[in-house]
C-alpha atoms as a PDB file:
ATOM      1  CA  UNK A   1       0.000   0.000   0.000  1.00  0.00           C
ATOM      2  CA  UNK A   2       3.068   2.397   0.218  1.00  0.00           C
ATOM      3  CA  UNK A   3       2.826   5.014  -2.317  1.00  0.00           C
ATOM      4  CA  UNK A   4       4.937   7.670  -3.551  1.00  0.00           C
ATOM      5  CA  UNK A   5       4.040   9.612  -1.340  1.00  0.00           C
ATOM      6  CA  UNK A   6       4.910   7.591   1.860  1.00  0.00           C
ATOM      7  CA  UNK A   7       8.460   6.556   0.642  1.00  0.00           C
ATOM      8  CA  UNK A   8       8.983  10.222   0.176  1.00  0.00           C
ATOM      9  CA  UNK A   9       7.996  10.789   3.374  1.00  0.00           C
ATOM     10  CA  UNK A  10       9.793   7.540   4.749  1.00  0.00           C
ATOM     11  CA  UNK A  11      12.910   8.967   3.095  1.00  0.00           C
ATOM     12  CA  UNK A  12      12.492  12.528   4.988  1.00  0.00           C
ATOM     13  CA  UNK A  13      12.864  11.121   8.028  1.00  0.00           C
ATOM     14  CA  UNK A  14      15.823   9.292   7.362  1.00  0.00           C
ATOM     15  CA  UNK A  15      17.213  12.723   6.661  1.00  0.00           C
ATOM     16  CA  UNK A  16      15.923  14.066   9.833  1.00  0.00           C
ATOM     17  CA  UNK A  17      17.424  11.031  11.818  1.00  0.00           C
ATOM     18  CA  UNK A  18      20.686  11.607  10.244  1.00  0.00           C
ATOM     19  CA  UNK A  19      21.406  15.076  10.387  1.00  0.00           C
ATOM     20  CA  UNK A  20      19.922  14.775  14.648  1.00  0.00           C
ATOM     21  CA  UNK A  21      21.476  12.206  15.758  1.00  0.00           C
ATOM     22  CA  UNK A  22      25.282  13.662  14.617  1.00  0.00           C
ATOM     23  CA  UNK A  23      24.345  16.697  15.398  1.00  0.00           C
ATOM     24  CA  UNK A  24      23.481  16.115  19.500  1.00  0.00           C
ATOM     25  CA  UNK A  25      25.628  17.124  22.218  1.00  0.00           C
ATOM     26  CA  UNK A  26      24.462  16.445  25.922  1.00  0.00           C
ATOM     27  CA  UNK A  27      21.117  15.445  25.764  1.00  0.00           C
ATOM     28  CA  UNK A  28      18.905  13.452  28.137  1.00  0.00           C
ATOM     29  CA  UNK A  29      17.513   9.505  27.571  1.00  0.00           C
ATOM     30  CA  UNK A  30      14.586   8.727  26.026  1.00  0.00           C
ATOM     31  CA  UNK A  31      11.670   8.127  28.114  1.00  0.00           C
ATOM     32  CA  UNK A  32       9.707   5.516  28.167  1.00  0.00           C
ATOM     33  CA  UNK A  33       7.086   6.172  30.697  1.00  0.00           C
ATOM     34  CA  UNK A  34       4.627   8.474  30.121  1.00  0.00           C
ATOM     35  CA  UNK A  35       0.545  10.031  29.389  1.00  0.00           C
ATOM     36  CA  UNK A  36      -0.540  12.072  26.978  1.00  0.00           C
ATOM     37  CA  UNK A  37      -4.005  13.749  25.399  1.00  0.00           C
ATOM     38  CA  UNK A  38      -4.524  15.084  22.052  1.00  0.00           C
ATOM     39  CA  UNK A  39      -6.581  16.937  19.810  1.00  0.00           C
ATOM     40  CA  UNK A  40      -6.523  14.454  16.861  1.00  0.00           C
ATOM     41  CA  UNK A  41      -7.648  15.234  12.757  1.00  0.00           C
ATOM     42  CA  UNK A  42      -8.092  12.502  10.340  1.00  0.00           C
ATOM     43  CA  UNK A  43      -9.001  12.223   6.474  1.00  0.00           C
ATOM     44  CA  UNK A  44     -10.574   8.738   5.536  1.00  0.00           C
ATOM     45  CA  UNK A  45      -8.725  10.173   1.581  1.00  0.00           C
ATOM     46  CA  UNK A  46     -12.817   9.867   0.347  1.00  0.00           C
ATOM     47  CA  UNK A  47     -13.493   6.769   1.404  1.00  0.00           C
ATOM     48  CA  UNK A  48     -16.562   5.591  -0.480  1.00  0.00           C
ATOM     49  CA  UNK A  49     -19.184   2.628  -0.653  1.00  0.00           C
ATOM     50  CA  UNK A  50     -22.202   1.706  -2.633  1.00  0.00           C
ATOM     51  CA  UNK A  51     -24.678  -0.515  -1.422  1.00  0.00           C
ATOM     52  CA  UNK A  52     -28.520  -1.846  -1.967  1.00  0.00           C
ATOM     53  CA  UNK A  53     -31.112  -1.071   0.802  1.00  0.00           C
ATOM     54  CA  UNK A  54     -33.602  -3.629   2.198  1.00  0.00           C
ATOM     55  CA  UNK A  55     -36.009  -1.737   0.262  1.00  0.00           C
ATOM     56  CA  UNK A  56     -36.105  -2.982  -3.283  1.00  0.00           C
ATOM     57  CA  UNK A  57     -34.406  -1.078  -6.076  1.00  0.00           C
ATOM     58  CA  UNK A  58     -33.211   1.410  -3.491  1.00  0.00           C
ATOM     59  CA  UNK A  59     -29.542   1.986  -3.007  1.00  0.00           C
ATOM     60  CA  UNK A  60     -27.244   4.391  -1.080  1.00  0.00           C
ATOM     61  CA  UNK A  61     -23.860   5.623  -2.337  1.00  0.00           C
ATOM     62  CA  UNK A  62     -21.276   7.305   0.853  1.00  0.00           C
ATOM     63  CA  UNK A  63     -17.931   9.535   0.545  1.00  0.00           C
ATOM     64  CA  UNK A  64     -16.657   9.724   3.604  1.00  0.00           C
ATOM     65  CA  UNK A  65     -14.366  13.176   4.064  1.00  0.00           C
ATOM     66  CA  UNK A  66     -12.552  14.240   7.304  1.00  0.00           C
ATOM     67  CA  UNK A  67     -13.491  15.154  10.889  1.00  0.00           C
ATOM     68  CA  UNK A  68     -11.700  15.322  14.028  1.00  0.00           C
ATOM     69  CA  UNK A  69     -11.700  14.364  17.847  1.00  0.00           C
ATOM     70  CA  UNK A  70      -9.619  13.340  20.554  1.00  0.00           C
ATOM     71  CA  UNK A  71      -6.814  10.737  21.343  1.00  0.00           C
ATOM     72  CA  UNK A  72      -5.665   9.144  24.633  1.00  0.00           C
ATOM     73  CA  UNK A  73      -2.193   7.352  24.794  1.00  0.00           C
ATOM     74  CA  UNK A  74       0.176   5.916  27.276  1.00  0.00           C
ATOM     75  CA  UNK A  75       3.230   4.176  27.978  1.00  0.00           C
ATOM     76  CA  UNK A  76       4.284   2.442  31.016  1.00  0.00           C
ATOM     77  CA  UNK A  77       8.213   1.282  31.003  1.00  0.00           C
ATOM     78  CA  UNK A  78       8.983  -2.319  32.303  1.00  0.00           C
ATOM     79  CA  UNK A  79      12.424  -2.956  33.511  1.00  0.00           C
ATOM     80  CA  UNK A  80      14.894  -1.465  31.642  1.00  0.00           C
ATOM     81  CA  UNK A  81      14.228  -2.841  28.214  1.00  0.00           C
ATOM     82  CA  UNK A  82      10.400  -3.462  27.565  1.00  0.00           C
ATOM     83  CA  UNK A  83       7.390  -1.136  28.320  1.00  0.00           C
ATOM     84  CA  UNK A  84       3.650  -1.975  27.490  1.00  0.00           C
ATOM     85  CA  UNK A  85       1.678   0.574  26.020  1.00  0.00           C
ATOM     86  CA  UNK A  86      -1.742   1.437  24.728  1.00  0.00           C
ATOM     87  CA  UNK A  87      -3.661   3.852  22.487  1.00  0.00           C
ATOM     88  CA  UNK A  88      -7.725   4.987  22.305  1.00  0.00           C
ATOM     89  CA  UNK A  89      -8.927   7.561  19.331  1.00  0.00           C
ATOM     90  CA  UNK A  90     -12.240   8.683  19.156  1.00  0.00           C
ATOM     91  CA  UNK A  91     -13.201  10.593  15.914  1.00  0.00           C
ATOM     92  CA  UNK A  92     -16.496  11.971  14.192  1.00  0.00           C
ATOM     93  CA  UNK A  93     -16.028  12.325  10.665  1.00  0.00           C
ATOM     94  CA  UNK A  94     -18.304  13.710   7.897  1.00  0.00           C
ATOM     95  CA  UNK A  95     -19.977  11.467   5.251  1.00  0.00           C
ATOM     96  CA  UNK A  96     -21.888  12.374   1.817  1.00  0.00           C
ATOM     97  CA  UNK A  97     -24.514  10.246   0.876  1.00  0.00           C
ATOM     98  CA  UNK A  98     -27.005   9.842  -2.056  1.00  0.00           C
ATOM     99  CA  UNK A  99     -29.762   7.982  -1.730  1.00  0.00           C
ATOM    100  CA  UNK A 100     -31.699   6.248  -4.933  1.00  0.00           C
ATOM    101  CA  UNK A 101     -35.243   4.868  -4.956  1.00  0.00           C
ATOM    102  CA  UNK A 102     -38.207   5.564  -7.696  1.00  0.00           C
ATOM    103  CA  UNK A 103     -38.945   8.097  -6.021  1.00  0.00           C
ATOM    104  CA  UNK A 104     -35.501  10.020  -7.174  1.00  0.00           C
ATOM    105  CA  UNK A 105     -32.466  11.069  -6.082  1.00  0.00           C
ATOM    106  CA  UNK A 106     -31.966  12.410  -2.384  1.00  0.00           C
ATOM    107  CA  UNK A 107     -28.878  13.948  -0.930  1.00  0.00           C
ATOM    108  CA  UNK A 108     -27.907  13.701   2.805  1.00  0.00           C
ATOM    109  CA  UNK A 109     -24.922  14.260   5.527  1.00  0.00           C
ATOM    110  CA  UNK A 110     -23.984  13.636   8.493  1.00  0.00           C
ATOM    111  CA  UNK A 111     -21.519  12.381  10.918  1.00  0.00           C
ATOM    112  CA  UNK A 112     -20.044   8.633  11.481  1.00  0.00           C
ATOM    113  CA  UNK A 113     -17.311   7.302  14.572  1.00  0.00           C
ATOM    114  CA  UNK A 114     -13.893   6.149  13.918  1.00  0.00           C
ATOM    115  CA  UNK A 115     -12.422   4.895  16.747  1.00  0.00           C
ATOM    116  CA  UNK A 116      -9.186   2.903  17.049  1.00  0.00           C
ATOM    117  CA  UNK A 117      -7.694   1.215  19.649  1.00  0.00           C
ATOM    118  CA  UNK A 118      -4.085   0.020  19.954  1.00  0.00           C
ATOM    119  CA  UNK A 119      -2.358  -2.043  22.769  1.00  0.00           C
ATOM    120  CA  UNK A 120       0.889  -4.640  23.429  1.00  0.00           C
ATOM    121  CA  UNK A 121       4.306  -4.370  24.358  1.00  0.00           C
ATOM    122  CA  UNK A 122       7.160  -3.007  23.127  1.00  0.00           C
ATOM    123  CA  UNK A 123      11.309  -3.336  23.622  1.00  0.00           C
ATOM    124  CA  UNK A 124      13.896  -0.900  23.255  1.00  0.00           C
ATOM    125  CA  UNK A 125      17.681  -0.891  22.561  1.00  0.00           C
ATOM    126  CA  UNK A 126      19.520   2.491  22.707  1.00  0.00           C
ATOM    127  CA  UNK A 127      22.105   2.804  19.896  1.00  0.00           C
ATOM    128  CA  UNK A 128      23.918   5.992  21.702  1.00  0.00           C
ATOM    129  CA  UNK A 129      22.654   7.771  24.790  1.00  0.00           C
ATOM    130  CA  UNK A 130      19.866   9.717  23.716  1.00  0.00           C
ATOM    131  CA  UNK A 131      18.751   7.497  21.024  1.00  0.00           C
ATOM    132  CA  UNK A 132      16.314   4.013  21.099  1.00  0.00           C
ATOM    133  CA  UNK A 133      15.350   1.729  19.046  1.00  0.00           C
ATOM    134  CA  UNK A 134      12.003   0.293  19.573  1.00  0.00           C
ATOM    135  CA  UNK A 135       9.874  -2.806  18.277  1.00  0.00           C
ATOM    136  CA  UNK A 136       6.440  -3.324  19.138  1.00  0.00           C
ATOM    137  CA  UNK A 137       4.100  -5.800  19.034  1.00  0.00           C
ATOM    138  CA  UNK A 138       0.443  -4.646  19.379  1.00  0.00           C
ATOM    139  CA  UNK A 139      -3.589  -6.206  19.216  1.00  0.00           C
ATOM    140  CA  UNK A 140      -5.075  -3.188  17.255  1.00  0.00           C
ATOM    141  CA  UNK A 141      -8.876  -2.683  16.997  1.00  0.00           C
ATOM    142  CA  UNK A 142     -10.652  -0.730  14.494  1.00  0.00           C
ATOM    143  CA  UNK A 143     -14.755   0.416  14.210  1.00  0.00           C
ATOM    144  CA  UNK A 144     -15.827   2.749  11.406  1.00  0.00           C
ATOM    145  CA  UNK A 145     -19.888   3.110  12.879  1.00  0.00           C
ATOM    146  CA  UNK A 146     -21.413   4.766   9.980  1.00  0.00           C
ATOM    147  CA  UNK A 147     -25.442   4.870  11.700  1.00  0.00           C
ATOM    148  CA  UNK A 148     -27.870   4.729   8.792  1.00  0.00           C
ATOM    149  CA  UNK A 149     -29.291   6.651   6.172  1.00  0.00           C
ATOM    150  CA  UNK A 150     -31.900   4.435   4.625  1.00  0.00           C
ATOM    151  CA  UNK A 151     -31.704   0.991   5.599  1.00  0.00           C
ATOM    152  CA  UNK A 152     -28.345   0.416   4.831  1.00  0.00           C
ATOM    153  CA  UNK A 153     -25.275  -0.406   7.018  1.00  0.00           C
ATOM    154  CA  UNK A 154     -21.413   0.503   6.043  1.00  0.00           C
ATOM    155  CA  UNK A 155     -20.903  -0.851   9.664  1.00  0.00           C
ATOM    156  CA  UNK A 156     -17.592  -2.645   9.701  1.00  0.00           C
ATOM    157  CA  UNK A 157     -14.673  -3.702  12.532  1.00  0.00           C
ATOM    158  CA  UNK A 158     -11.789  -5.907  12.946  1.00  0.00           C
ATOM    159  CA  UNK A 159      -9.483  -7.207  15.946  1.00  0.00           C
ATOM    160  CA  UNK A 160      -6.197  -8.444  15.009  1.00  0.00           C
ATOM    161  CA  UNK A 161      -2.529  -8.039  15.708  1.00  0.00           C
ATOM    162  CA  UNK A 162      -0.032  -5.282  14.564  1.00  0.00           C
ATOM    163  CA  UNK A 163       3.754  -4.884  14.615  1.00  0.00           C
ATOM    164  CA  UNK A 164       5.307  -1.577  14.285  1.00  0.00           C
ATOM    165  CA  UNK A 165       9.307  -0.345  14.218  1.00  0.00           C
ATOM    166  CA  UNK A 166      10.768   3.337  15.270  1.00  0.00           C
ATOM    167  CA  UNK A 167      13.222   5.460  16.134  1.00  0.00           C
ATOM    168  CA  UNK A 168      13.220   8.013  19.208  1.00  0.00           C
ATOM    169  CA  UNK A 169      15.912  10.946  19.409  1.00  0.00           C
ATOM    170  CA  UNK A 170      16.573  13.703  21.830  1.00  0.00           C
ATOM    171  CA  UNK A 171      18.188  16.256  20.242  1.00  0.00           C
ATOM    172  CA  UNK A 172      18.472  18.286  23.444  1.00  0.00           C
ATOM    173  CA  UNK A 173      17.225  18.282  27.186  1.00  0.00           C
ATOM    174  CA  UNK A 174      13.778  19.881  25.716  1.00  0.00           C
ATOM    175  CA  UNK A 175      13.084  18.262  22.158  1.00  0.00           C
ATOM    176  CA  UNK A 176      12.339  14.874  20.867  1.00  0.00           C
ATOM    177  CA  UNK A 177      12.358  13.963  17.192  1.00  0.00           C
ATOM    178  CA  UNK A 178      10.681  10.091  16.122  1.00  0.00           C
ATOM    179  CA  UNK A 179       9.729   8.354  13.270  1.00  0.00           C
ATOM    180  CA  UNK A 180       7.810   4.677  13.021  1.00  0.00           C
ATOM    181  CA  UNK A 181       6.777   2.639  10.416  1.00  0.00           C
ATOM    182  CA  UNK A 182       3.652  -0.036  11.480  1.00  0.00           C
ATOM    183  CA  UNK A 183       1.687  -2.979   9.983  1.00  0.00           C
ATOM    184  CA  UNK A 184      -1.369  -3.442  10.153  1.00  0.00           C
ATOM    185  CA  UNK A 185      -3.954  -6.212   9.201  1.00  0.00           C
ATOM    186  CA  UNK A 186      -7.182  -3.005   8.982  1.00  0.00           C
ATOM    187  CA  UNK A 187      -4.906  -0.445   7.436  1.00  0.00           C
ATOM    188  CA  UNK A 188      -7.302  -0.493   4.499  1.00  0.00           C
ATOM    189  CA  UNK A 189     -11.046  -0.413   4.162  1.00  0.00           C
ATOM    190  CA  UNK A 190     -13.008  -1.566   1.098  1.00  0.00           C
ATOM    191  CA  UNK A 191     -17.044  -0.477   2.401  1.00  0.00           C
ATOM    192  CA  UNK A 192     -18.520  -2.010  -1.206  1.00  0.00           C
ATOM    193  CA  UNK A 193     -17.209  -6.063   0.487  1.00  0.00           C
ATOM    194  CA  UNK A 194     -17.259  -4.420   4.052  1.00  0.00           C
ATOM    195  CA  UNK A 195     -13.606  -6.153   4.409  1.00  0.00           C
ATOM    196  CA  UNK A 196     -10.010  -4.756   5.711  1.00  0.00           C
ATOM    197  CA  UNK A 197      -6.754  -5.262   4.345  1.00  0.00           C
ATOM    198  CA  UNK A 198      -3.485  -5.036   5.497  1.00  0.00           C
ATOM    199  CA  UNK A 199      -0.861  -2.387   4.573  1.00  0.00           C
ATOM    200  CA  UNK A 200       1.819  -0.179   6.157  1.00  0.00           C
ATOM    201  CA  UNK A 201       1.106   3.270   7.975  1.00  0.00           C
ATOM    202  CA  UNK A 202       4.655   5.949   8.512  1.00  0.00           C
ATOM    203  CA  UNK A 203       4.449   8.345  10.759  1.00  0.00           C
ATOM    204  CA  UNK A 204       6.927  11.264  12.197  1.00  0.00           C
ATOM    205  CA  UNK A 205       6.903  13.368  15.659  1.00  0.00           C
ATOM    206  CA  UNK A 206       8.213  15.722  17.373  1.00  0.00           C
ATOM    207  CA  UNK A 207       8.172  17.008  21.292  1.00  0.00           C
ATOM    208  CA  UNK A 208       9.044  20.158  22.702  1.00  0.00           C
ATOM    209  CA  UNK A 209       9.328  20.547  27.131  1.00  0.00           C
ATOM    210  CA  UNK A 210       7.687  23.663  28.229  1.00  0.00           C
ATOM    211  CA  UNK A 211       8.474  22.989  31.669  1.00  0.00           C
ATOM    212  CA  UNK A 212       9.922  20.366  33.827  1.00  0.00           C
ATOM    213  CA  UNK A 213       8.289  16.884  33.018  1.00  0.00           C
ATOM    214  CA  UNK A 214       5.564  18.808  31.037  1.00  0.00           C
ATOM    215  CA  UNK A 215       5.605  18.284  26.971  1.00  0.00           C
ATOM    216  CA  UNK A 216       4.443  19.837  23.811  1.00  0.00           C
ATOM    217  CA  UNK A 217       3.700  17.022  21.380  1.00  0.00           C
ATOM    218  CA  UNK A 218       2.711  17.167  17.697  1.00  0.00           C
ATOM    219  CA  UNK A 219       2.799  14.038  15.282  1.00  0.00           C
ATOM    220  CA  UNK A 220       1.409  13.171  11.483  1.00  0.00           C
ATOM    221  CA  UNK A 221       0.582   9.607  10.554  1.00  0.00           C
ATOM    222  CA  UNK A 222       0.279   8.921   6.744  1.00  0.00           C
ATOM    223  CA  UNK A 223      -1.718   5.375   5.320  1.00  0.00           C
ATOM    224  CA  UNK A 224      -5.051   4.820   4.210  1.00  0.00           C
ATOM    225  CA  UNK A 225      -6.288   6.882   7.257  1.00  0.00           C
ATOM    226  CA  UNK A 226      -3.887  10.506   7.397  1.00  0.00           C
ATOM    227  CA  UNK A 227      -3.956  11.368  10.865  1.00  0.00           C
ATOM    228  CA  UNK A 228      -2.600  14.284  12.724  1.00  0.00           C
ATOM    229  CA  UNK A 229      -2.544  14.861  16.434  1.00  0.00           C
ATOM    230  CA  UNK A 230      -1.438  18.059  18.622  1.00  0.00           C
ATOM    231  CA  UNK A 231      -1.825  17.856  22.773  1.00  0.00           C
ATOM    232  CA  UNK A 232       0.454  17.699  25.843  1.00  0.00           C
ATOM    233  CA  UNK A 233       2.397  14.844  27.387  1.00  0.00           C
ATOM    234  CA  UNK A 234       3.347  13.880  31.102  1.00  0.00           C
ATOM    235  CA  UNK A 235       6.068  12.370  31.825  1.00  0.00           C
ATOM    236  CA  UNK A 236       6.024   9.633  34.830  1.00  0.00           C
ATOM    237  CA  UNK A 237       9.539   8.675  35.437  1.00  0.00           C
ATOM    238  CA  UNK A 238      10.514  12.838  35.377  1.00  0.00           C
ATOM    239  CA  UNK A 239      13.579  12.881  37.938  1.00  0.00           C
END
């Protein structure tokens, strides 16, 4: 599922890596024990279905678009190598629909949940003293809840595992740079079969420490589902 556009941005953060992690002098570890809450946007890329209603020769055709919402994540370090972690997005997006019949053509809108969940373990292997490693292994869960329009149902969800790799950087005492690549068996959506499919989602990061223990976060995730998210973090193992 990678497309141009992914490697490209795959590639930047290779760059980004690079020029950080020979450019540091004297910054802290990485920290693997912490909370954060964000205000999360996402675009579904006009995600659309077609599909006959109970009623005959009626049908409804969606385009989902984008929406927003809010996302709860959290890490929990175990030892000094693995940490478990886990991951709760709730979204309402906007969705188009036209609805056939013999009676005509009837246009609608409204609003439908996304909400992801994401949870497992991970380990870590630092590669200098302010730089990790990490591998993670995670069961993901994913509901698109569309509601209704006329009979129909674009309902669809899936439970299955995930692996994901990364990088984590401090470039400083106050900033963090990442990047991650992750698999996942619901990274794409088909709503005419109402089946997933599996693919690869890259995403990038970046945190900033306003104050002692107290973080500025802002990340982008680029698949099937673009997602960006901007909120605070905590951090629990602050010393």
């Amino acid at each position: 599922m990678t497309s141009h556009y992914s490697r490209k941005v795959l590639y930047a953060c290779v760059v980004l890596f690079s020029l950080g992690v020979t450019g540091t002098a004297s910054a802290q570890e990485v920290r693997h024990s912490w909370l954060d809450l964000s205000f999360m946007g996402q675009d579904v890329g006009g995600l659309q279905g077609l599909q006959q209603t109970p009623i005959a020769g009626q049908s409804v055709e969606i385009n989902a678009q984008d929406g927003e919402g809010v996302r709860f994540r959290g890490s929990y370090a175990l030892g000094k190598s693995f940490y478990f972690f886990g991951d709760y997005g709730s979204s309402d997006l906007s969705v188009d629909a036209i609805v056939t019949n013999d009676q005509g053509v009837f246009l609608a809108s409204d609003e439908f949940d996304l909400t992801t969940v994401r949870g497992g373990f991970g380990y870590h292997y630092g590669i200098g003293f302010s730089t990790d490693l990490y591998a993670e292994i995670s069961y993901d869960s994913v509901d698109f809840d569309f509601g209704s329009f006329a009979g129909e149902s674009f309902d669809i969800d899936a439970k299955d595992a995930g692996i994901a790799l990364g990088i984590r950087h401090m470039l400083n005492d106050n900033w963090e740079i990442r990047a991650n690549g992750r698999y996942s068996s619901q990274a794409t959506v088909d709503l005419n079969t109402l089946e997933f499919d599996t693919g690869a989602f890259f995403g990038v990061g970046v945190s900033w420490e306003m104050v002692r223990g107290l973080s500025l976060i802002a990340e982008y995730e680029t698949g099937d589902v673009d997602t960006w998210a901007i909120g605070f973090r905590l951090d629990m193992d602050e010393d």
